[in-house]
PDB file of N, CA and C in Angstrom:
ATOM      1  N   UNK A   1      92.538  78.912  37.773  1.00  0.00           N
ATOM      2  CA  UNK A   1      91.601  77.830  37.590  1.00  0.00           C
ATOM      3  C   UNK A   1      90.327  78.170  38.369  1.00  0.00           C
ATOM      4  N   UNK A   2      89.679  78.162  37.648  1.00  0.00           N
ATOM      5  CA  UNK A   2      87.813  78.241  38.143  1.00  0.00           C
ATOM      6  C   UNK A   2      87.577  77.385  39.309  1.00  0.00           C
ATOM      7  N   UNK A   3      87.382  77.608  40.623  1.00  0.00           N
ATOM      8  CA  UNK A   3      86.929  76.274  41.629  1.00  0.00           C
ATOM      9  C   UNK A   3      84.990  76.229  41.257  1.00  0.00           C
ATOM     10  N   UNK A   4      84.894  75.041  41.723  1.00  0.00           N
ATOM     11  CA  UNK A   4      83.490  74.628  41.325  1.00  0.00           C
ATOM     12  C   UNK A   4      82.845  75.029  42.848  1.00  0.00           C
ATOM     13  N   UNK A   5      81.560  75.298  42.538  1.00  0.00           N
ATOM     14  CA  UNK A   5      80.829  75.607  44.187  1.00  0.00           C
ATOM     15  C   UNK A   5      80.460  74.281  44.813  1.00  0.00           C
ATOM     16  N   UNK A   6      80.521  74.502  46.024  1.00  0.00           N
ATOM     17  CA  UNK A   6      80.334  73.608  46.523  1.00  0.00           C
ATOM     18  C   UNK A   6      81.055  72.705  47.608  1.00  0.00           C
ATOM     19  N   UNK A   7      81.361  71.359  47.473  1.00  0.00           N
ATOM     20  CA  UNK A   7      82.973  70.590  48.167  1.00  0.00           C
ATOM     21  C   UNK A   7      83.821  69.978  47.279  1.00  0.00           C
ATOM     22  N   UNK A   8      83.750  70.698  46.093  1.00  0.00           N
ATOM     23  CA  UNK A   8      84.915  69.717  44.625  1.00  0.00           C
ATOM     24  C   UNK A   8      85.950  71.202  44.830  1.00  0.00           C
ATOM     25  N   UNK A   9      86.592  70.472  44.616  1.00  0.00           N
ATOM     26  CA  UNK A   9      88.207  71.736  44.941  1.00  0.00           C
ATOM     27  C   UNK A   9      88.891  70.834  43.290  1.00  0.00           C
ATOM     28  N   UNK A  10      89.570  71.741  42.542  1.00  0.00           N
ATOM     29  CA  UNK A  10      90.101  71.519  41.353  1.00  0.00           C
ATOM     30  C   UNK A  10      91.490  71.734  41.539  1.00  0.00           C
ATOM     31  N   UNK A  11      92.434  70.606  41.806  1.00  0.00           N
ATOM     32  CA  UNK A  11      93.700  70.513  42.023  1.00  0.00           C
ATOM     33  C   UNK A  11      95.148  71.565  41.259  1.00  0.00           C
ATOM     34  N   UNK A  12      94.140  70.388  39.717  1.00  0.00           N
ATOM     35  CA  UNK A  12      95.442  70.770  38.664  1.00  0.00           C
ATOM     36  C   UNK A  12      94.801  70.236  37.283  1.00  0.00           C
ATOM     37  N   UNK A  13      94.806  71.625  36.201  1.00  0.00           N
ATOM     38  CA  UNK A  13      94.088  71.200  34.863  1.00  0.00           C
ATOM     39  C   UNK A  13      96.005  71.196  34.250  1.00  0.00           C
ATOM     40  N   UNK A  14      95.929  70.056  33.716  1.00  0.00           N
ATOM     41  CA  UNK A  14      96.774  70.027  32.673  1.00  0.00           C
ATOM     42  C   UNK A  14      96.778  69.555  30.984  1.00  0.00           C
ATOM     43  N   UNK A  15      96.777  71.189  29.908  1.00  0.00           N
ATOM     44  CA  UNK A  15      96.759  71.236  29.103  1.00  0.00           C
ATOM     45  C   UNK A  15      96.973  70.090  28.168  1.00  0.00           C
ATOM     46  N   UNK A  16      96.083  69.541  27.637  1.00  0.00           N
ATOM     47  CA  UNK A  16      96.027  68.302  26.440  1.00  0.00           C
ATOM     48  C   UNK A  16      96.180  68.867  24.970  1.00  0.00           C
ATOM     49  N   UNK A  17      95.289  69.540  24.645  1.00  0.00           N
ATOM     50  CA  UNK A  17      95.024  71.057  23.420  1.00  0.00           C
ATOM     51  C   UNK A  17      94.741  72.499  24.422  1.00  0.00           C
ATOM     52  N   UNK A  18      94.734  72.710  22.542  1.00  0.00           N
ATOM     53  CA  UNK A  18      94.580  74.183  22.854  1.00  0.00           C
ATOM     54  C   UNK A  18      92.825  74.025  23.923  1.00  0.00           C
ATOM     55  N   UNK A  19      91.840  73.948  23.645  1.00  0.00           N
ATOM     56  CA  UNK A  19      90.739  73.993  23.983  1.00  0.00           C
ATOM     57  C   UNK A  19      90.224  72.778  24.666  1.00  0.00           C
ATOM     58  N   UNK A  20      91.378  71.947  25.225  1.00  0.00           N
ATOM     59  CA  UNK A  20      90.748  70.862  26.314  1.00  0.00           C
ATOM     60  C   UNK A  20      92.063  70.748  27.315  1.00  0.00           C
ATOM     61  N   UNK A  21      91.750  70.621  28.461  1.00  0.00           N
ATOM     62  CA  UNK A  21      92.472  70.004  29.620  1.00  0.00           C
ATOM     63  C   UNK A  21      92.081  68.820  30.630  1.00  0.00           C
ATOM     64  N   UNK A  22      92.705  68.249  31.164  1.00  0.00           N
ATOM     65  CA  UNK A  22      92.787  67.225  31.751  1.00  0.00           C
ATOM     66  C   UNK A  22      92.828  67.537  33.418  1.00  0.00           C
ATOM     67  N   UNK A  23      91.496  67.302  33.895  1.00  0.00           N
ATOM     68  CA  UNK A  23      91.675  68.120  35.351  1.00  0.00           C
ATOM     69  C   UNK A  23      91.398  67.554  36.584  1.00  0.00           C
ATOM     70  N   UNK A  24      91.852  67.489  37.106  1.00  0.00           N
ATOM     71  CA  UNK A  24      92.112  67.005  38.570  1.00  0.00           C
ATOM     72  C   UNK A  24      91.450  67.540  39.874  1.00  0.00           C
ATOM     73  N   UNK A  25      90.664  66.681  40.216  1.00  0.00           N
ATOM     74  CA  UNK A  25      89.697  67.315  41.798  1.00  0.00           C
ATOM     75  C   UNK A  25      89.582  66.416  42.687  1.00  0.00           C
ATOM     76  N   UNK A  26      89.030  66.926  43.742  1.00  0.00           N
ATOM     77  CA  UNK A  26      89.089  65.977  44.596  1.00  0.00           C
ATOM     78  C   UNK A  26      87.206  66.474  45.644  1.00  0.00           C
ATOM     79  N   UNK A  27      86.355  65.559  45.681  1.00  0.00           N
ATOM     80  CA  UNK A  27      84.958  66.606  46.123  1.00  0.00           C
ATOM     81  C   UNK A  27      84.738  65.503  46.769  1.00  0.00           C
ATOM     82  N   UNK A  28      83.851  66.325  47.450  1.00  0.00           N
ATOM     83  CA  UNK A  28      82.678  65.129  48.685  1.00  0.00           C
ATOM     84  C   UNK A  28      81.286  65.332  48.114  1.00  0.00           C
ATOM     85  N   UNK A  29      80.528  64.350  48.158  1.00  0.00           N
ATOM     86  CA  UNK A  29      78.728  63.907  47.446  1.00  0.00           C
ATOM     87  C   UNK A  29      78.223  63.325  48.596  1.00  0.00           C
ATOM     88  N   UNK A  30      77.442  63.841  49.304  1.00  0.00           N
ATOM     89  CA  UNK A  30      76.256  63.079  50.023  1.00  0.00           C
ATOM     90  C   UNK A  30      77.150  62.243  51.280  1.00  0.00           C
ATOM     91  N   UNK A  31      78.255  62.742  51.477  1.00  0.00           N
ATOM     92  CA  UNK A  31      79.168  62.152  52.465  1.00  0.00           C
ATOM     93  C   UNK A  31      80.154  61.419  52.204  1.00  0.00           C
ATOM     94  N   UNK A  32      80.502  61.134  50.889  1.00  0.00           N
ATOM     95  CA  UNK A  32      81.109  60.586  50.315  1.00  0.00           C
ATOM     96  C   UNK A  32      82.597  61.228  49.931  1.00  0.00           C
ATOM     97  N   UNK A  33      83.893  60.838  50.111  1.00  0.00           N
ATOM     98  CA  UNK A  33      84.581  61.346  49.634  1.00  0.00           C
ATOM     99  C   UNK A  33      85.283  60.787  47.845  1.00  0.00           C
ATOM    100  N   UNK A  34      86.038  61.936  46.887  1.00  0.00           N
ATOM    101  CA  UNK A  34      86.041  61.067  45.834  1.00  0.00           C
ATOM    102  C   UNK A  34      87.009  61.550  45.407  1.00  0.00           C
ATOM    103  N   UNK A  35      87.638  60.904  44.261  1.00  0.00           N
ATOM    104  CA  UNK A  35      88.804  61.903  43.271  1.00  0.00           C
ATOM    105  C   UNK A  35      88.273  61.932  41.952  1.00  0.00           C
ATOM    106  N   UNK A  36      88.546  62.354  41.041  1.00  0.00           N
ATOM    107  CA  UNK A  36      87.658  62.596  39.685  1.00  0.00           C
ATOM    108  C   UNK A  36      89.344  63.216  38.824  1.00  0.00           C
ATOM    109  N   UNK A  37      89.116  62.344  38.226  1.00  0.00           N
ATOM    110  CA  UNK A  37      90.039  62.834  36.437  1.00  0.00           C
ATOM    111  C   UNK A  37      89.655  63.098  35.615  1.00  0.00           C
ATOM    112  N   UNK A  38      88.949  64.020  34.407  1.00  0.00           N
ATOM    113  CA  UNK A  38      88.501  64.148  33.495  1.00  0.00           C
ATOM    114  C   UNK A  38      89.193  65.271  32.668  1.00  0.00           C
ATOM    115  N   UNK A  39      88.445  64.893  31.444  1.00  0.00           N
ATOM    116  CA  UNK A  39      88.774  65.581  30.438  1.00  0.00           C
ATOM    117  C   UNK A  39      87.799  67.215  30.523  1.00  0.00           C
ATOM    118  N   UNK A  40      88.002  68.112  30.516  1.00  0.00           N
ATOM    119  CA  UNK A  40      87.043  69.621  30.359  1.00  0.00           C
ATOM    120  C   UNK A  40      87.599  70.195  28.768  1.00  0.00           C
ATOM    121  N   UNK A  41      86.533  70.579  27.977  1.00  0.00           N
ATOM    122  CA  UNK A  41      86.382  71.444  26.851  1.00  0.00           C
ATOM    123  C   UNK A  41      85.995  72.843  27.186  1.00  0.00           C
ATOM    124  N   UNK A  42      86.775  73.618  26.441  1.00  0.00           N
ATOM    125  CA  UNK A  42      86.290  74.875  26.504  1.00  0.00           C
ATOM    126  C   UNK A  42      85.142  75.212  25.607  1.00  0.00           C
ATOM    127  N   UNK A  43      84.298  76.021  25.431  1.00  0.00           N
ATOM    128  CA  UNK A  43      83.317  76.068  24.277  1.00  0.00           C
ATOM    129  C   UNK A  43      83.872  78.018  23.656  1.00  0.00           C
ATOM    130  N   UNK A  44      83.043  78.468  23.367  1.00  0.00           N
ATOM    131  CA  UNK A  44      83.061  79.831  22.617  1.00  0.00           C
ATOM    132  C   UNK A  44      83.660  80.513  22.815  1.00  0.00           C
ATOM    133  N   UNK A  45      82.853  80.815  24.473  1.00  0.00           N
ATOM    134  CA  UNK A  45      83.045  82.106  25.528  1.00  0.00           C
ATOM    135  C   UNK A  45      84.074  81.609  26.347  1.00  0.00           C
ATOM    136  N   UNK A  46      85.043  80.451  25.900  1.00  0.00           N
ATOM    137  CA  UNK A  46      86.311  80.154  26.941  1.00  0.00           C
ATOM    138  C   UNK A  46      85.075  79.984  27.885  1.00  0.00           C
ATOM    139  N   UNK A  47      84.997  79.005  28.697  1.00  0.00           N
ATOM    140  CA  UNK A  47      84.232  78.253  29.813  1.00  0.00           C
ATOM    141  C   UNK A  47      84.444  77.275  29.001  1.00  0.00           C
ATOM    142  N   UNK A  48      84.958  76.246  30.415  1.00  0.00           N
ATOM    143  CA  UNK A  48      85.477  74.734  30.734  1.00  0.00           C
ATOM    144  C   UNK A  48      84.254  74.157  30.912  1.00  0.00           C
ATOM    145  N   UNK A  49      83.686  72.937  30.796  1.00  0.00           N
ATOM    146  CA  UNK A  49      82.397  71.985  30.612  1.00  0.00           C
ATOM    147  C   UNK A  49      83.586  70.511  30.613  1.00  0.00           C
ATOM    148  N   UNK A  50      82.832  70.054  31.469  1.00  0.00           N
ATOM    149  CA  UNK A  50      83.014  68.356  31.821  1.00  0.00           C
ATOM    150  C   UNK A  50      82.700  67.383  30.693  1.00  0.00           C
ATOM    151  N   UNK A  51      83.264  66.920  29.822  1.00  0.00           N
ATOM    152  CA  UNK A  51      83.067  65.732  29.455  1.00  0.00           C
ATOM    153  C   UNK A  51      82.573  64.448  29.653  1.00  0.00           C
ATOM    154  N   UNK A  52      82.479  63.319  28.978  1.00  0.00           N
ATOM    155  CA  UNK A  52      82.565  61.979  29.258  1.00  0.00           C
ATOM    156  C   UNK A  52      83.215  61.326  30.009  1.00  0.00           C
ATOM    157  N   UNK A  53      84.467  61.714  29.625  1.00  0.00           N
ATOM    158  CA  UNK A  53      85.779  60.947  29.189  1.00  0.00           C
ATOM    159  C   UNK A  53      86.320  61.855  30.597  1.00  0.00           C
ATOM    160  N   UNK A  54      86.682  60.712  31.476  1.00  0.00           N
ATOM    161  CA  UNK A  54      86.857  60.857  32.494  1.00  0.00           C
ATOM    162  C   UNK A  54      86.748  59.563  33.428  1.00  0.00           C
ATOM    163  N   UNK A  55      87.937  59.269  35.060  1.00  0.00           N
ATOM    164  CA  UNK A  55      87.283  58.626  35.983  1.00  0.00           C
ATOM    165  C   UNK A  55      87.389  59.043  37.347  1.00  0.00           C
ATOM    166  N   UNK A  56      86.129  58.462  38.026  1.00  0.00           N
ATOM    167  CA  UNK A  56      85.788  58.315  39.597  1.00  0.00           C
ATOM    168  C   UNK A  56      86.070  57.358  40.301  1.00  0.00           C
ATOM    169  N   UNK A  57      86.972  57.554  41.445  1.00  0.00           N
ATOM    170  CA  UNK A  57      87.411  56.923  42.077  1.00  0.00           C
ATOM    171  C   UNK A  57      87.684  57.051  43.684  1.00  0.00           C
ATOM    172  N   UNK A  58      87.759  56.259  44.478  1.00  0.00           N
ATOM    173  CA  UNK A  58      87.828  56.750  46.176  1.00  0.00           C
ATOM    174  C   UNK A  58      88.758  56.821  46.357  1.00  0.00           C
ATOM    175  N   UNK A  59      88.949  57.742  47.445  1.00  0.00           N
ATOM    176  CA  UNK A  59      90.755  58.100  48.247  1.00  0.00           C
ATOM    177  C   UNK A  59      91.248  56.803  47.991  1.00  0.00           C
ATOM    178  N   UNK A  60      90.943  55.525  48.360  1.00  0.00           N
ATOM    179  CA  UNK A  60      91.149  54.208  48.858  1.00  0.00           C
ATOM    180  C   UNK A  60      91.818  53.391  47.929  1.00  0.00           C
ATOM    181  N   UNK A  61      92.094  54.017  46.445  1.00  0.00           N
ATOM    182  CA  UNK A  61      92.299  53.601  45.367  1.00  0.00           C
ATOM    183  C   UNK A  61      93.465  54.236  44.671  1.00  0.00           C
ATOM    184  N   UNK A  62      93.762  55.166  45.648  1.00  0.00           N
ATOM    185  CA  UNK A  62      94.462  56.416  45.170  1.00  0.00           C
ATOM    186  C   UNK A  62      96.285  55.955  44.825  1.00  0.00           C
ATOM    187  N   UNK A  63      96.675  55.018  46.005  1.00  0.00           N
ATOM    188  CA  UNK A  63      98.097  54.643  45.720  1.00  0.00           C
ATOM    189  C   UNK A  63      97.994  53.306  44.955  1.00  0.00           C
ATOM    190  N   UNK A  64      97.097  52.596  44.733  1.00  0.00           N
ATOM    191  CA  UNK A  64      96.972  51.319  43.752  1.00  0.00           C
ATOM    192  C   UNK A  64      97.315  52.468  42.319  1.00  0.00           C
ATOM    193  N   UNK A  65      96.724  53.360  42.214  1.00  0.00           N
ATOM    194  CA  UNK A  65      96.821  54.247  40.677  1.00  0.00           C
ATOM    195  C   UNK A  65      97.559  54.513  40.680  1.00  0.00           C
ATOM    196  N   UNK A  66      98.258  55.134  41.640  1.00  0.00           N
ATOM    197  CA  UNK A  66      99.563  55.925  41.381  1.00  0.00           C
ATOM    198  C   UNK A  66     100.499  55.072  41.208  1.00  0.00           C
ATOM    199  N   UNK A  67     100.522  54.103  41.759  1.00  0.00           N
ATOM    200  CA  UNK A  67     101.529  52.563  41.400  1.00  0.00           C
ATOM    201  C   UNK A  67     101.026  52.180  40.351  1.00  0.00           C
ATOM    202  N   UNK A  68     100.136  51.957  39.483  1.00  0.00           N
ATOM    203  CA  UNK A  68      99.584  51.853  38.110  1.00  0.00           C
ATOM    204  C   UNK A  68     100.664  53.011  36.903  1.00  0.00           C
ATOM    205  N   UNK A  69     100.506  54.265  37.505  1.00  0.00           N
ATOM    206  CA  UNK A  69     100.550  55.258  36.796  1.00  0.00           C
ATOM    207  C   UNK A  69     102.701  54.965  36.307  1.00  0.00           C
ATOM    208  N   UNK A  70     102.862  55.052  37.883  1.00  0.00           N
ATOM    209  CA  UNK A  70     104.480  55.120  37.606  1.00  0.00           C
ATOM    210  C   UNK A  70     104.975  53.593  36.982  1.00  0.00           C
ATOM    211  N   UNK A  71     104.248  52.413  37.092  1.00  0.00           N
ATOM    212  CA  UNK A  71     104.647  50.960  36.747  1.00  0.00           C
ATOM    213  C   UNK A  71     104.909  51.442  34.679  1.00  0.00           C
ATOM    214  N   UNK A  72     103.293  52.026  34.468  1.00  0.00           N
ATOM    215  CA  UNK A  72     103.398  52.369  32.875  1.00  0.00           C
ATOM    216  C   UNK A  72     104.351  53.728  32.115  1.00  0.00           C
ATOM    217  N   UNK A  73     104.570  54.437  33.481  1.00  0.00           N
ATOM    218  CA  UNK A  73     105.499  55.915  32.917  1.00  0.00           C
ATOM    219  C   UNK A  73     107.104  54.524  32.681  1.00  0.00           C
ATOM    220  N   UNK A  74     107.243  53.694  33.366  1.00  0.00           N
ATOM    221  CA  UNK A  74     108.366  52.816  33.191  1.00  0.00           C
ATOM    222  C   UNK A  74     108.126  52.473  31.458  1.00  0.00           C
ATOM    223  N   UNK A  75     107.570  52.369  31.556  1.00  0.00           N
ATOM    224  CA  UNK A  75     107.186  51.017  30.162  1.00  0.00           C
ATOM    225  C   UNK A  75     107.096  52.006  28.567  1.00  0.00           C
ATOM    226  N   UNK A  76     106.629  53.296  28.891  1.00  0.00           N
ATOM    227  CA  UNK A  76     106.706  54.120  27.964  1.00  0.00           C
ATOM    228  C   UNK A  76     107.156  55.076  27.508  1.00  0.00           C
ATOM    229  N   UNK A  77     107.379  55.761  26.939  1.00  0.00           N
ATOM    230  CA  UNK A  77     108.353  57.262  26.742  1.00  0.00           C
ATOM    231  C   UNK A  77     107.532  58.253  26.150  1.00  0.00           C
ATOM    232  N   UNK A  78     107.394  59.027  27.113  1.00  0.00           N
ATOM    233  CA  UNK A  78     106.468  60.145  25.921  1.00  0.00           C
ATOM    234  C   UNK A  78     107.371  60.815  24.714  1.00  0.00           C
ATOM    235  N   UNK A  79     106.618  61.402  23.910  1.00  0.00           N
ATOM    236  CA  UNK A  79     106.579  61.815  23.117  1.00  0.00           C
ATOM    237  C   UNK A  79     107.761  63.250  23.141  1.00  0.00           C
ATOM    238  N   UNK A  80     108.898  63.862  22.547  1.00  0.00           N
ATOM    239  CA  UNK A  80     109.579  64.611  22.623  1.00  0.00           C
ATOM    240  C   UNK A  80     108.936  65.957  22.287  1.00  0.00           C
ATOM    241  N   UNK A  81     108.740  66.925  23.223  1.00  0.00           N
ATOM    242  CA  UNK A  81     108.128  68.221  22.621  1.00  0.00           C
ATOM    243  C   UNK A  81     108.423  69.095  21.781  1.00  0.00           C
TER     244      UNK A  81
END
């Protein structure tokens, strides 16, 4: 996985398609600390590019989601591969 320059460190891209992943970071802005989920497309030359479709959020928010995340992994069943 490509790290971005700077203070964004890229956790974990996990494959959605062939040519998009779902990627996981965690960076600091202007003193700020943050987490970021988004969607990345590959284009031609294979290089990943940031999307829309994506969210920002503070450390501070981090176990409210994750209690979000596991309340709905209850409620649903993915899909059989």
């Amino acid at each position: 996985m490509k790290q971005v320059p700077g203070k964004k460190r890229c956790i974990k891209d996990i494959k959605k398609r062939e040519n998009c992943v779902i990627r996981i970071c965690s960076a600091e802005l202007a003193g700020y600390r943050y987490i970021e989920i988004r969607q990345y497309y590959k284009d031609k030359s294979d290089e990943y590019h940031p999307s829309k479709k994506g969210v920002t959020f503070s450390p501070e928010l981090l176990d409210e989601i994750i209690e979000g995340l596991v309340e709905v992994r209850s409620q649903v069943s993915p899909k059989s591969k």
